[in-house]
Protein backbone atom coordinates (compact mmCIF):
# COMPACT_ATOMS: atom_id res chain seq x y z
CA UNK A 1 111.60 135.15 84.96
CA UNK A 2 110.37 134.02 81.68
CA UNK A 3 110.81 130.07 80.54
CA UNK A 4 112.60 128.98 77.55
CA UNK A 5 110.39 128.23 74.78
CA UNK A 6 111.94 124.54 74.81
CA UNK A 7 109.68 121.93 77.24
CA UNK A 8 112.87 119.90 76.93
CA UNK A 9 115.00 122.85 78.83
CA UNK A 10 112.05 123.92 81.28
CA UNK A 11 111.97 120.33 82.36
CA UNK A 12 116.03 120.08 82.56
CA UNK A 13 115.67 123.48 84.64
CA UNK A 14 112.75 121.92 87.04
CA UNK A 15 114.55 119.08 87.62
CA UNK A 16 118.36 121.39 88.49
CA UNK A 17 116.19 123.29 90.33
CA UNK A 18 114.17 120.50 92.41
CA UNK A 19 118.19 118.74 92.46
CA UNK A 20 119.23 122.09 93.96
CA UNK A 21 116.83 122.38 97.28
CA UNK A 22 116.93 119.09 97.94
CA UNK A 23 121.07 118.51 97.70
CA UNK A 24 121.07 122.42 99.59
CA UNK A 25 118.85 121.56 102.17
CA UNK A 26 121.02 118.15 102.77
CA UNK A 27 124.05 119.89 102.77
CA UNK A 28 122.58 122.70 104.96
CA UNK A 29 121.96 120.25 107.75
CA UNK A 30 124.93 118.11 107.41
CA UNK A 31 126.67 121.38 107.99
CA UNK A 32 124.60 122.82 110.72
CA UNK A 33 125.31 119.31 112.46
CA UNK A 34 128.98 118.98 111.91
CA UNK A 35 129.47 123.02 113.40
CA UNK A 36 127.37 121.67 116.42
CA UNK A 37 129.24 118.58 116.86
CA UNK A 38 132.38 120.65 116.31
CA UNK A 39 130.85 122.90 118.88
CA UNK A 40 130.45 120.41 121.41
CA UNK A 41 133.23 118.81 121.15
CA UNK A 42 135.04 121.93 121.50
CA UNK A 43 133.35 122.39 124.75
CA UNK A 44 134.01 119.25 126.46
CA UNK A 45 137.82 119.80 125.70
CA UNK A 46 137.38 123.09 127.85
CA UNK A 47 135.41 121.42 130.55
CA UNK A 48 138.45 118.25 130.68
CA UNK A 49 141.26 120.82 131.08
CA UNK A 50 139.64 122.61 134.00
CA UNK A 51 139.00 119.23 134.86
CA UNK A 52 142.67 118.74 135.02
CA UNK A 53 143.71 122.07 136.64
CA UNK A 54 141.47 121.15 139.43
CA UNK A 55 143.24 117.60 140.20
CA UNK A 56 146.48 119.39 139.69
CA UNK A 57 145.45 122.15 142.52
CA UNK A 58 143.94 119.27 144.32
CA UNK A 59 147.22 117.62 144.57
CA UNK A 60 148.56 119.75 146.94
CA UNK A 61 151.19 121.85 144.47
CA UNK A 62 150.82 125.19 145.24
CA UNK A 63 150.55 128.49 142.58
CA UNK A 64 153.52 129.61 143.46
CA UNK A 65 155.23 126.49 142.48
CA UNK A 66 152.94 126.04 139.21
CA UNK A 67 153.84 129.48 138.43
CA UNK A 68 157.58 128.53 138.30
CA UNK A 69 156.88 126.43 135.45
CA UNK A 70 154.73 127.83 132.96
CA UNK A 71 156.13 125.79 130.21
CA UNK A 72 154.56 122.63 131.53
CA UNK A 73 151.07 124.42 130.52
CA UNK A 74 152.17 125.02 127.39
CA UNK A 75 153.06 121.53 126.62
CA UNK A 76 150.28 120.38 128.28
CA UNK A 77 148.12 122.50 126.06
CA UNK A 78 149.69 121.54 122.88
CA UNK A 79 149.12 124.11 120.00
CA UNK A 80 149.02 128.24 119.89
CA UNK A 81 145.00 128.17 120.05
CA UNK A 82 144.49 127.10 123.32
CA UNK A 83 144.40 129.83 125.83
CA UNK A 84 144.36 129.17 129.95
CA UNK A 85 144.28 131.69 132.70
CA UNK A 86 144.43 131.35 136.42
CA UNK A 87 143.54 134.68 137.99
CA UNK A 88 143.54 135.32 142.64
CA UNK A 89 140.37 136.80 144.01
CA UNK A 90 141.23 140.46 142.62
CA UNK A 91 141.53 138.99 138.81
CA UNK A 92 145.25 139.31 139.22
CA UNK A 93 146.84 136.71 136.39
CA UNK A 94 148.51 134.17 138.42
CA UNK A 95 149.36 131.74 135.93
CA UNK A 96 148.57 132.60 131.52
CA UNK A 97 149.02 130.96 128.31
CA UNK A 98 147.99 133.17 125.98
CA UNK A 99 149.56 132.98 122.38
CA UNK A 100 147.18 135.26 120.77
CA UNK A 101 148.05 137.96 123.31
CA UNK A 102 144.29 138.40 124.41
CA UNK A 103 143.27 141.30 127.00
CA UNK A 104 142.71 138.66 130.56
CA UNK A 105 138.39 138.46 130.44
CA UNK A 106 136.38 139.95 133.33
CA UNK A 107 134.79 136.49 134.66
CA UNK A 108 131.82 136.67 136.65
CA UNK A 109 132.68 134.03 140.14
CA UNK A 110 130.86 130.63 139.55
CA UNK A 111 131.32 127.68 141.90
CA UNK A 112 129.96 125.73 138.96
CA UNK A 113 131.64 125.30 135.54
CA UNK A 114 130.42 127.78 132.54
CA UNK A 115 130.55 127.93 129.05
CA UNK A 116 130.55 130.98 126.86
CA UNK A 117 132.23 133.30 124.33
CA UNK A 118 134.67 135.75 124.78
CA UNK A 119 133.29 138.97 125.24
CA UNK A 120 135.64 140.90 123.17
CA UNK A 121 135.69 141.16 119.14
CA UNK A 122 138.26 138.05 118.93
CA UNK A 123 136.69 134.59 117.85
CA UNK A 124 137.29 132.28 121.07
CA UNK A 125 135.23 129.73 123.53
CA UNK A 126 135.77 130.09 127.28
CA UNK A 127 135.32 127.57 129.87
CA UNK A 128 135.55 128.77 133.98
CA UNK A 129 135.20 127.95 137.27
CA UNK A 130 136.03 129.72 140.86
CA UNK A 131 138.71 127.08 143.48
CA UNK A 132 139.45 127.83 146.80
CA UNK A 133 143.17 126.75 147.48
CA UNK A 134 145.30 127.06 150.91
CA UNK A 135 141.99 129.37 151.98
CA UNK A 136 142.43 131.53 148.65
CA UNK A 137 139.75 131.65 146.12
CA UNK A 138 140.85 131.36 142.61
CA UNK A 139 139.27 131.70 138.91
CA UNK A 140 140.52 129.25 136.43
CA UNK A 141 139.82 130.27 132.55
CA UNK A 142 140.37 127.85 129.61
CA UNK A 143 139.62 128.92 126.40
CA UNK A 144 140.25 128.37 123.08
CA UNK A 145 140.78 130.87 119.71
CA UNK A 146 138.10 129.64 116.69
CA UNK A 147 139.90 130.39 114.17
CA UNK A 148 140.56 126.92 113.08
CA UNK A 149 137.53 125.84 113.38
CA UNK A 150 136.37 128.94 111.06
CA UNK A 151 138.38 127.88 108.23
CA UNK A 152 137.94 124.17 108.47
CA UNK A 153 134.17 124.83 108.17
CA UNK A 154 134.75 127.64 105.09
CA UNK A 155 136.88 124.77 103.97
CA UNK A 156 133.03 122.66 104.20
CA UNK A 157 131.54 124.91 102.82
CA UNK A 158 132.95 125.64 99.63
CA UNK A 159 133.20 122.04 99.72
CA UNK A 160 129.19 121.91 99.27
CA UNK A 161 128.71 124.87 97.31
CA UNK A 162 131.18 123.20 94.71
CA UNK A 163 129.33 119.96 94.96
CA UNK A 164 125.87 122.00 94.72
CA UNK A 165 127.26 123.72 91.62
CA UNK A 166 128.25 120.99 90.06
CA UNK A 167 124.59 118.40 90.85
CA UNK A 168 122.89 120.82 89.63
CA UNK A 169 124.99 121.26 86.32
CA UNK A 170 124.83 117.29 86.24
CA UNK A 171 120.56 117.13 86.89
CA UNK A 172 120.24 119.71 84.12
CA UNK A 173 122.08 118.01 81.79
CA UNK A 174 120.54 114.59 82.67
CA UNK A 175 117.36 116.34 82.94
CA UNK A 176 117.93 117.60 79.34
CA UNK A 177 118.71 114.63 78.11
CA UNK A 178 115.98 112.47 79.91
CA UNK A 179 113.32 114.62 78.74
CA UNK A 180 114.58 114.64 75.40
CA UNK A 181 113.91 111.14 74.92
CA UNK A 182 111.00 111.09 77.20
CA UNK A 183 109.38 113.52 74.77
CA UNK A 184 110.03 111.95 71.47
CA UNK A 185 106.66 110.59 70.98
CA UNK A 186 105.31 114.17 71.49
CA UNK A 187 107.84 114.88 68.66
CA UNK A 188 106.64 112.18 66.17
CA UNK A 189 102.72 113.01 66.85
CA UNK A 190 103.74 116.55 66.02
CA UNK A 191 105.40 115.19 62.67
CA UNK A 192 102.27 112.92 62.24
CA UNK A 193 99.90 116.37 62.93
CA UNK A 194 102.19 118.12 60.39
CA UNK A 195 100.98 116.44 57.62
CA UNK A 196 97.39 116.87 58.10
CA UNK A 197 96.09 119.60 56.26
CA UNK A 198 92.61 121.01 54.59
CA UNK A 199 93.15 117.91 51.78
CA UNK A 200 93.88 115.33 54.02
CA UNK A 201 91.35 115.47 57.43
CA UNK A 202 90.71 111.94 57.20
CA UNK A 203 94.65 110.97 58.08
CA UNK A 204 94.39 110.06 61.95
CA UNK A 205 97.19 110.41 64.75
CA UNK A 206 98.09 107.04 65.91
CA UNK A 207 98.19 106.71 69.63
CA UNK A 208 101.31 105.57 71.25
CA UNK A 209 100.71 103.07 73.39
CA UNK A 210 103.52 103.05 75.27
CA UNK A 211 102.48 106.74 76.67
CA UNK A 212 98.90 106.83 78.36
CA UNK A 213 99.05 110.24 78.25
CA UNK A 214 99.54 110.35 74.95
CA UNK A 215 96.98 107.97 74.28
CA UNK A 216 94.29 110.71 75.76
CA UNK A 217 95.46 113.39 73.61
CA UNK A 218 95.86 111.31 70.58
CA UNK A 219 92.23 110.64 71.14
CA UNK A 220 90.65 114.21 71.72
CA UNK A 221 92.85 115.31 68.82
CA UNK A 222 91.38 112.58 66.65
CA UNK A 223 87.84 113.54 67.91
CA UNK A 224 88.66 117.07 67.14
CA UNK A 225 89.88 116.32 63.20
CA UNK A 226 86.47 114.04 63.11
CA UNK A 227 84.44 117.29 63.84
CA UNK A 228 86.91 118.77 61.88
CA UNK A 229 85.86 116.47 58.91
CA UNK A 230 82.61 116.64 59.52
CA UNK A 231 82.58 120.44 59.68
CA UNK A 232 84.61 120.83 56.60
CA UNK A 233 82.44 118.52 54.88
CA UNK A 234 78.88 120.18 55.91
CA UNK A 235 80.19 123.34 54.59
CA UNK A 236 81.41 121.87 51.31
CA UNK A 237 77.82 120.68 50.92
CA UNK A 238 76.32 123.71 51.95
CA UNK A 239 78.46 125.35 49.44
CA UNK A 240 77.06 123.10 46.97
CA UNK A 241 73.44 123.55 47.94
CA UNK A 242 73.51 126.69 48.17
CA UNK A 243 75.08 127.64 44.98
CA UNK A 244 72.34 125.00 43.29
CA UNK A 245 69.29 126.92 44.79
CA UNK A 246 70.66 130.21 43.95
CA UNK A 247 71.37 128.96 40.31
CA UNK A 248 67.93 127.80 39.71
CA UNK A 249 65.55 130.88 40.61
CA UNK A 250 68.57 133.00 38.88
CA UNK A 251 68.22 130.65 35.57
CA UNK A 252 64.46 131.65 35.62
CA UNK A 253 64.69 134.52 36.04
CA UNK A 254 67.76 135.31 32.94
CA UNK A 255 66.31 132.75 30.29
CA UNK A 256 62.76 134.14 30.79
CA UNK A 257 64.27 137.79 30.09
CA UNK A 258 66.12 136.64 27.29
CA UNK A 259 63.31 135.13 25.52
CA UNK A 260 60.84 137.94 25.97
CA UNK A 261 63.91 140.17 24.82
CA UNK A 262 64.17 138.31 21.61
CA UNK A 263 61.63 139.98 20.06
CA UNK A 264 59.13 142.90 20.11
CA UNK A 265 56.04 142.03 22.76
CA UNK A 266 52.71 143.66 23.54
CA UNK A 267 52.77 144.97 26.62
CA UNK A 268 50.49 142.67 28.21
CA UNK A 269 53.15 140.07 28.27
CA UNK A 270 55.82 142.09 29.68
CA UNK A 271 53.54 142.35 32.97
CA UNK A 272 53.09 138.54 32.40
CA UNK A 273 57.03 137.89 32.54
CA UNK A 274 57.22 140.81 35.61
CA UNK A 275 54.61 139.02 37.30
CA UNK A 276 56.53 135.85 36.57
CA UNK A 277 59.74 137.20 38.04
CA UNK A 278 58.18 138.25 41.01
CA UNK A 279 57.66 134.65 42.14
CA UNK A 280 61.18 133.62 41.51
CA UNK A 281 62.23 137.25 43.55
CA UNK A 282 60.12 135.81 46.63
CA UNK A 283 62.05 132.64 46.53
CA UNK A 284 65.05 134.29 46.89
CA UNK A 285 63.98 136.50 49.33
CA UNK A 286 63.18 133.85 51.53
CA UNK A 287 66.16 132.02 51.32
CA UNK A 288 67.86 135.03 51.89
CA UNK A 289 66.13 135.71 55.23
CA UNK A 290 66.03 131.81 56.42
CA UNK A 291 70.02 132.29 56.27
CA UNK A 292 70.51 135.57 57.87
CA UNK A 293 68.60 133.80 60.19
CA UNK A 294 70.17 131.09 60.80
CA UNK A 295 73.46 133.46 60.87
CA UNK A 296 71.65 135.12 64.19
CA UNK A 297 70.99 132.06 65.79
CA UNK A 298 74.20 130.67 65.55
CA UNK A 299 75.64 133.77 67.00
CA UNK A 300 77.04 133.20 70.74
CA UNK A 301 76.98 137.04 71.23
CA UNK A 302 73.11 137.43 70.19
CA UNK A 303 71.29 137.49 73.49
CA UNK A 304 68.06 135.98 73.46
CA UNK A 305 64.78 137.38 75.49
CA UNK A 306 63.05 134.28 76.72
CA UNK A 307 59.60 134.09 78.69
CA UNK A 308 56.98 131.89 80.24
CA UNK A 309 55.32 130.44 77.20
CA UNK A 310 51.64 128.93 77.36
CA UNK A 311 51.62 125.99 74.60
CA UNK A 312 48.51 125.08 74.48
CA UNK A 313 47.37 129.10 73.47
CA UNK A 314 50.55 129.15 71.42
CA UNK A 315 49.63 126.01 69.31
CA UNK A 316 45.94 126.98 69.22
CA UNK A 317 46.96 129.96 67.55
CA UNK A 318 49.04 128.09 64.81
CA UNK A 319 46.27 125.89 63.94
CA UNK A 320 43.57 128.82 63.51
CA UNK A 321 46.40 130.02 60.75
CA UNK A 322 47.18 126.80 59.37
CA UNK A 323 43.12 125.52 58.99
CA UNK A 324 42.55 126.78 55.85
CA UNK A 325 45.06 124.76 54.41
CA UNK A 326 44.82 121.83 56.23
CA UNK A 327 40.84 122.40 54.90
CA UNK A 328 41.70 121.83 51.42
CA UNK A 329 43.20 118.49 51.98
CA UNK A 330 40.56 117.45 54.23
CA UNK A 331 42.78 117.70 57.06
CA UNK A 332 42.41 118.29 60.95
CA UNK A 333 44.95 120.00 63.22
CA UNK A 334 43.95 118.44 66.65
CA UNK A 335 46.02 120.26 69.33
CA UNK A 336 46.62 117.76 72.54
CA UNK A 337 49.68 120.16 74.23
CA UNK A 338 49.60 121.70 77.86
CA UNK A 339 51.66 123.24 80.20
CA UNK A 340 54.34 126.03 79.59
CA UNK A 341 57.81 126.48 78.65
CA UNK A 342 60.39 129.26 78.94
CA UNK A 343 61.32 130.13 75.39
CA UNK A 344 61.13 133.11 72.75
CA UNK A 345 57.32 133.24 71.90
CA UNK A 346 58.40 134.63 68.43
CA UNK A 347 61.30 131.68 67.30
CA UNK A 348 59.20 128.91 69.31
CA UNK A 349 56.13 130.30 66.77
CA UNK A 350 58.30 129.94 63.58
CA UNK A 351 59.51 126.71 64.82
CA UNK A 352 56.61 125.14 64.93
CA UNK A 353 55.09 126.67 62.18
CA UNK A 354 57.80 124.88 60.46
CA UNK A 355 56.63 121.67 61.40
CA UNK A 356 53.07 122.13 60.74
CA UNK A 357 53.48 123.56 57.11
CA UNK A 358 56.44 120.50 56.36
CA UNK A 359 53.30 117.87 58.10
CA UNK A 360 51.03 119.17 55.34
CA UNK A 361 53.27 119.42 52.56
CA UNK A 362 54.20 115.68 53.40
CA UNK A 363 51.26 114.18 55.04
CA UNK A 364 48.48 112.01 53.42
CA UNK A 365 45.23 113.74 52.52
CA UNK A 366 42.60 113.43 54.85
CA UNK A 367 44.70 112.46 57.68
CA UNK A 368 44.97 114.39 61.24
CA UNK A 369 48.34 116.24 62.43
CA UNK A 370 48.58 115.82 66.26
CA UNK A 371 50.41 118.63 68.19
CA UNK A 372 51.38 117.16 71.65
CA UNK A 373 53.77 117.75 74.90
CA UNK A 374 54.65 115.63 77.41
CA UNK A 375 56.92 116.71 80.36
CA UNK A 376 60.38 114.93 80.44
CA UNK A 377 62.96 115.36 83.40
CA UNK A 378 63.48 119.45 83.33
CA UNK A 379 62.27 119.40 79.44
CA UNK A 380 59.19 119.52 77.43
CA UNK A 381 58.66 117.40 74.31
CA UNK A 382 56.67 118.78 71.81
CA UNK A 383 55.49 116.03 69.26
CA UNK A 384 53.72 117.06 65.64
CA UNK A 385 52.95 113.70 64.14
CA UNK A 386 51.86 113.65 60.62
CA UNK A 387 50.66 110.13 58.51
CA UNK A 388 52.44 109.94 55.12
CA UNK A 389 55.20 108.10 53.48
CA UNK A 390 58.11 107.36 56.23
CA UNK A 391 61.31 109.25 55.46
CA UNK A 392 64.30 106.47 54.70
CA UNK A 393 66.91 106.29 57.48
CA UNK A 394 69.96 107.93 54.90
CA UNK A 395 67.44 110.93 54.79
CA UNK A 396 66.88 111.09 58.58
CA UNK A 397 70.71 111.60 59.27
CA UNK A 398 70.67 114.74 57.17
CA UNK A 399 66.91 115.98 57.50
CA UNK A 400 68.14 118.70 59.21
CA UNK A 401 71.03 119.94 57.10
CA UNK A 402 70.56 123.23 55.23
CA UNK A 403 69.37 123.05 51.99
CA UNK A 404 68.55 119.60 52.04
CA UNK A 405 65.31 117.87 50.67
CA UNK A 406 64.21 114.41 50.94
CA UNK A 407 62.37 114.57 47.42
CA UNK A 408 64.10 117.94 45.38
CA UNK A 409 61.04 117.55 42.78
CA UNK A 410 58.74 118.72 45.41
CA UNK A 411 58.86 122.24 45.62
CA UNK A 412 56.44 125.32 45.53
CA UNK A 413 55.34 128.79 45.89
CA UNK A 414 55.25 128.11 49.89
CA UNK A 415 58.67 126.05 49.67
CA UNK A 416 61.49 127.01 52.74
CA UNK A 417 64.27 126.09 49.86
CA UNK A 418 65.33 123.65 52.32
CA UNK A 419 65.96 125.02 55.17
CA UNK A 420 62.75 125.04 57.03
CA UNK A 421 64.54 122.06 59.02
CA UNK A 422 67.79 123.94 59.48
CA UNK A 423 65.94 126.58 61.26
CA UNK A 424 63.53 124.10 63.94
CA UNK A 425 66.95 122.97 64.83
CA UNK A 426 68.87 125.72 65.45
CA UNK A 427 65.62 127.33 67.43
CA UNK A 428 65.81 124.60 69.38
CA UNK A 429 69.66 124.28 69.95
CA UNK A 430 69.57 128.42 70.88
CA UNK A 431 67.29 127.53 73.41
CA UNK A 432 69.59 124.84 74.88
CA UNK A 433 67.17 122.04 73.63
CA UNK A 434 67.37 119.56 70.49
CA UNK A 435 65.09 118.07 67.64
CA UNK A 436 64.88 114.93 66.53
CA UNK A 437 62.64 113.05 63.81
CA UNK A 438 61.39 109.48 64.12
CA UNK A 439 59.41 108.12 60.71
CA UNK A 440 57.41 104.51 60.48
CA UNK A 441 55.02 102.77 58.71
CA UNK A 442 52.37 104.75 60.90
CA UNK A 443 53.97 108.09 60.13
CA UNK A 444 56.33 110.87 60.84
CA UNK A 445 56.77 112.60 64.14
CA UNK A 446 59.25 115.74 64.94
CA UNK A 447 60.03 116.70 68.58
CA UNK A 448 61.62 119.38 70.06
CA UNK A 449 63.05 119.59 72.95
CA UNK A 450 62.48 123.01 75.03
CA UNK A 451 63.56 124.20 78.62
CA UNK A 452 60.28 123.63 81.39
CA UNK A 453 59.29 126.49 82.75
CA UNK A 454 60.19 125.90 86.33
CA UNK A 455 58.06 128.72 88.03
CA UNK A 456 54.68 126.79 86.77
C-alpha cells in the first residue's frame, strides 16, 4: 500500500482506520451477543412448550383425543415457524404441526430434555423429550424454523456495516480536518524555512510555543542554520585567505619576470631571478601539499593505520631535528613526555613538529620549550609550552583556522602559509582527539589530545 504524500490525509486515514477496528470490534460483539441472546431465548421457548405438552399429557387427556383437535396446537403455537411433533414408540407421527412441510426427524429416546439442530439442510432448532402415557412411551418434538431469526440478524448486520461505513467516512473527514489545523504551525515554520536562503543564514525559525514538539525541532533546526552560518562563513574566509596567499607568491613571481624582461640582462642575473623564483615555487608547493592534506584528513572514507606509539622516543627524535635551530636562539628543547599512545607515528610526527617549529618561530630567545604528557581519563595530553608574547583571546578563537596568522608580517622561508595550525587540528580530530591553545603572561602552551594506548 503506499501513503499519500499528504501527513494531513495519512493522519485522516490512521485515525478512519483506528475508528474502524474499534467501532468493528464493538459492533462484532454486540452482534455475537444479541445472536446468543436470540439463541437462548429461542431455546427456552422450546423447553416451555414441551413444558406445556407434558402438563397437558399429565392431565389425563389422552392422544387420541388431542389428536381430534389439531387446531388447538396450532393456535396454541401461534405463527407458521413453530413446528411440534408427537411421535409413539415406533416414530409413528401421532400428533404434527408442521407448516414448512419438514421430513418428521429421527430422535434419539431421552428421558431428559435436549436441545439441538435439525439434522437435515433446513435452518430449524429442536427441543425433545421421551413420556410414558397410559403405559405407552412417547417422543415429543418442538422445534422451530430460523428463518426469522436469519433475516432479523442480516437486518443487524447491514445495520452495522452501514454505521461502520459511514464512522469511518465521518473520522476521516474529522481526522482531515483536525490534523489540518493541528499541523498549521508545521505549515508556517515551513513558510518561515522558505525564506532562508544562502543570503540570509542569520534569519532564525521562531519556536511556537504553543507546540513542544515544535519547540525541539525549531531548536535543532536553528542549531543546524548556526553551523550552517558558521560553515558558510569559514569557507568565505578561507576563500579569502586563500586567494590572498596565492596572490602574493604569484605577484612575485610575475613582477620579478616583468622587470628582468624589460630589458636585455647578463646572464648571471637571469640565474639570480630563477634562483629567486624558486623560493616563491617552494611556497606554493607547500601550501599546495598542507591542503591536499588537509583534504585527506577530512576524508571519512580515508582509513587510517594506527599503532602503539612510544612518546617519549617519538619526541626525542623531534628534538635531535629541531636542536640546531633551537641552537641559534640559544634555546633548549627539554623533553618531559612518557608513556604511549595509539596513533599514526607519521601524522602524530608532523603534528608535533608543527608545534615545535610554531614554539620557535614565536618563543623568546633563550628560553626552553617543554614537551610534556600527562594521562587524562582514556586520553593523553601532550603539552609544548613555549615563553613569548601571549596570543590575544580574538586570535585564540581562530588560531586554528586555515590560513590564519596572528601577526601576517611574520613570515619566512620555513613559513606553513598558515596552516601549520589547521593541520595539528585536524591530526588530532582524525584521531578522535582535539587541540586546544592556552596563552598567559608566562607563555603559550598547545595540547593535543590523543587516544591512550590501552594495551600498555
Amino acid at each position: 500500500m503506499r501513503w499519500p504524500r499528504s501527513l494531513s490525509v495519512r493522519l485522516a486515514l490512521m485515525f478512519a482506520l483506528v475508528s474502524m477496528v474499534l467501532l468493528g470490534s464493538i459492533g462484532f460483539y454486540l452482534y455475537q451477543s444479541l445472536t446468543r441472546e436470540i439463541a437462548w431465548r429461542d431455546d427456552q421457548m422450546l423447553l416451555g412448550r414441551l413444558e406445556r405438552m407434558e402438563v397437558l399429557l399429565e392431565d389425563g387427556e389422552s392422544v387420541a383425543a388431542l389428536r381430534r383437535r389439531p387446531q388447538l396446537y396450532a393456535n396454541m403455537l401461534g405463527n407458521r415457524e413453530s413446528l411440534l411433533w408427537i411421535l409413539d414408540a415406533r416414530g409413528n407421527v401421532l400428533i404434527e404441526v408442521n407448516p414448512a412441510g419438514l421430513a418428521v426427524p429421527d430422535m434419539p429416546e431421552s428421558a431428559e430434555v435436549r436441545l439441538g439442530d435439525y439434522p437435515k439442510a433446513h435452518r430449524a432448532r429442536l427441543a425433545w423429550q421421551s413420556v410414558e402415557q397410559d403405559g405407552k412411551g412417547l417422543t415429543m418434538v418442538a422445534g422451530k424454523l430460523l428463518h426469522e431469526r436469519d433475516q432479523m440478524l442480516a437486518a443487524y448486520r447491514y445495520k452495522l456495516w452501514s454505521s461502520l461505513g459511514v464512522g469511518a467516512l465521518l473520522a476521516f473527514l474529522s481526522g482531515w480536518g483536525i490534523s489540518r489545523r493541528g499541523l498549521r504551525p508545521v505549515r508556517r515554520l515551513a513558510r518561515r524555512a522558505a525564506t532562508i536562503d544562502v543570503q540570509h543564514l542569520n534569519l532564525r525559525l521562531e519556536s511556537d510555543s504553543e507546540v513542544e514538539e515544535l519547540r525541539y525541532l525549531s531548536a535543532a533546526l536553528n542549531q543546524m542554520l548556526a553551523r550552517l552560518e558558521e560553515g558558510f562563513a569559514q569557507l568565505s574566509r578561507f576563500s579569502e585567505d586563500l586567494a590572498h596567499e596565492m596572490r602574493t607568491p604569484l605577484n612575485n613571481l610575475l613582477g620579478h619576470t616583468q622587470q628582468v624582461l624589460r630589458q636585455e640582462r647578463p646572464p648571471e642575473e637571469y640565474q639570480y631571478l630563477l634562483a629567486s623564483h624558486i623560493e616563491e615555487y617552494e611556497r606554493l608547493s607547500r601550501m599546495i601539499n598542507s591542503m591536499l592534506f588537509l583534504a585527506r584528513t577530512e576524508s571519512p572514507s580515508v582509513k587510517m593505520i594506527q599503532e602503539s606509539v612510544d612518546l617519549g622516543q617519538l619526541v626525542e627524535q623531534l628534538c635531535e631535528y629541531f636542536e640546531g635551530m633551537a641552537a641559534d636562539d640559544d634555546r633548549a628543547l627539554i623533553n618531559q613526555t612518557s608513556g604511549a599512545v595509539r596513533a599514526n607515528p607519521d601524522l602524530l610526527r608532523r603534528a608535533l613538529a608543527n608545534l615545535l617549529a610554531n614554539a620557535l618561530r614565536y618563543g623568546h630567545e633563550g628560553t626552553p620549550i617543554r614537551i610534556a604528557s600527562d594521562a587524562v581519563d582514556d586520553k593523553v595530553a601532550i603539552k609544548v609550552h613555549n615563553e613569548g608574547k601571549p596570543i590575544d583571546p580574538a586570535d585564540q578563537a581562530r588560531i586554528f583556522d586555515r590560513f590564519y596568522r596572528c601577526d601576517p608580517a611574520r613570515t619566512g622561508a620555513g613559513d606553513s602559509g598558515g596552516l601549520g595550525l589547521a593541520i595539528v587540528r585536524s591530526i588530532a580530530q582524525w584521531h578522535g582527539g582535539s587541540v586546544h591553545v592556552e596563552s598567559e603572561a608566562e607563555g603559550t602552551s598547545f595540547i593535543m589530545m590523543f587516544p591512550k594506548d590501552e594495551n600498555l
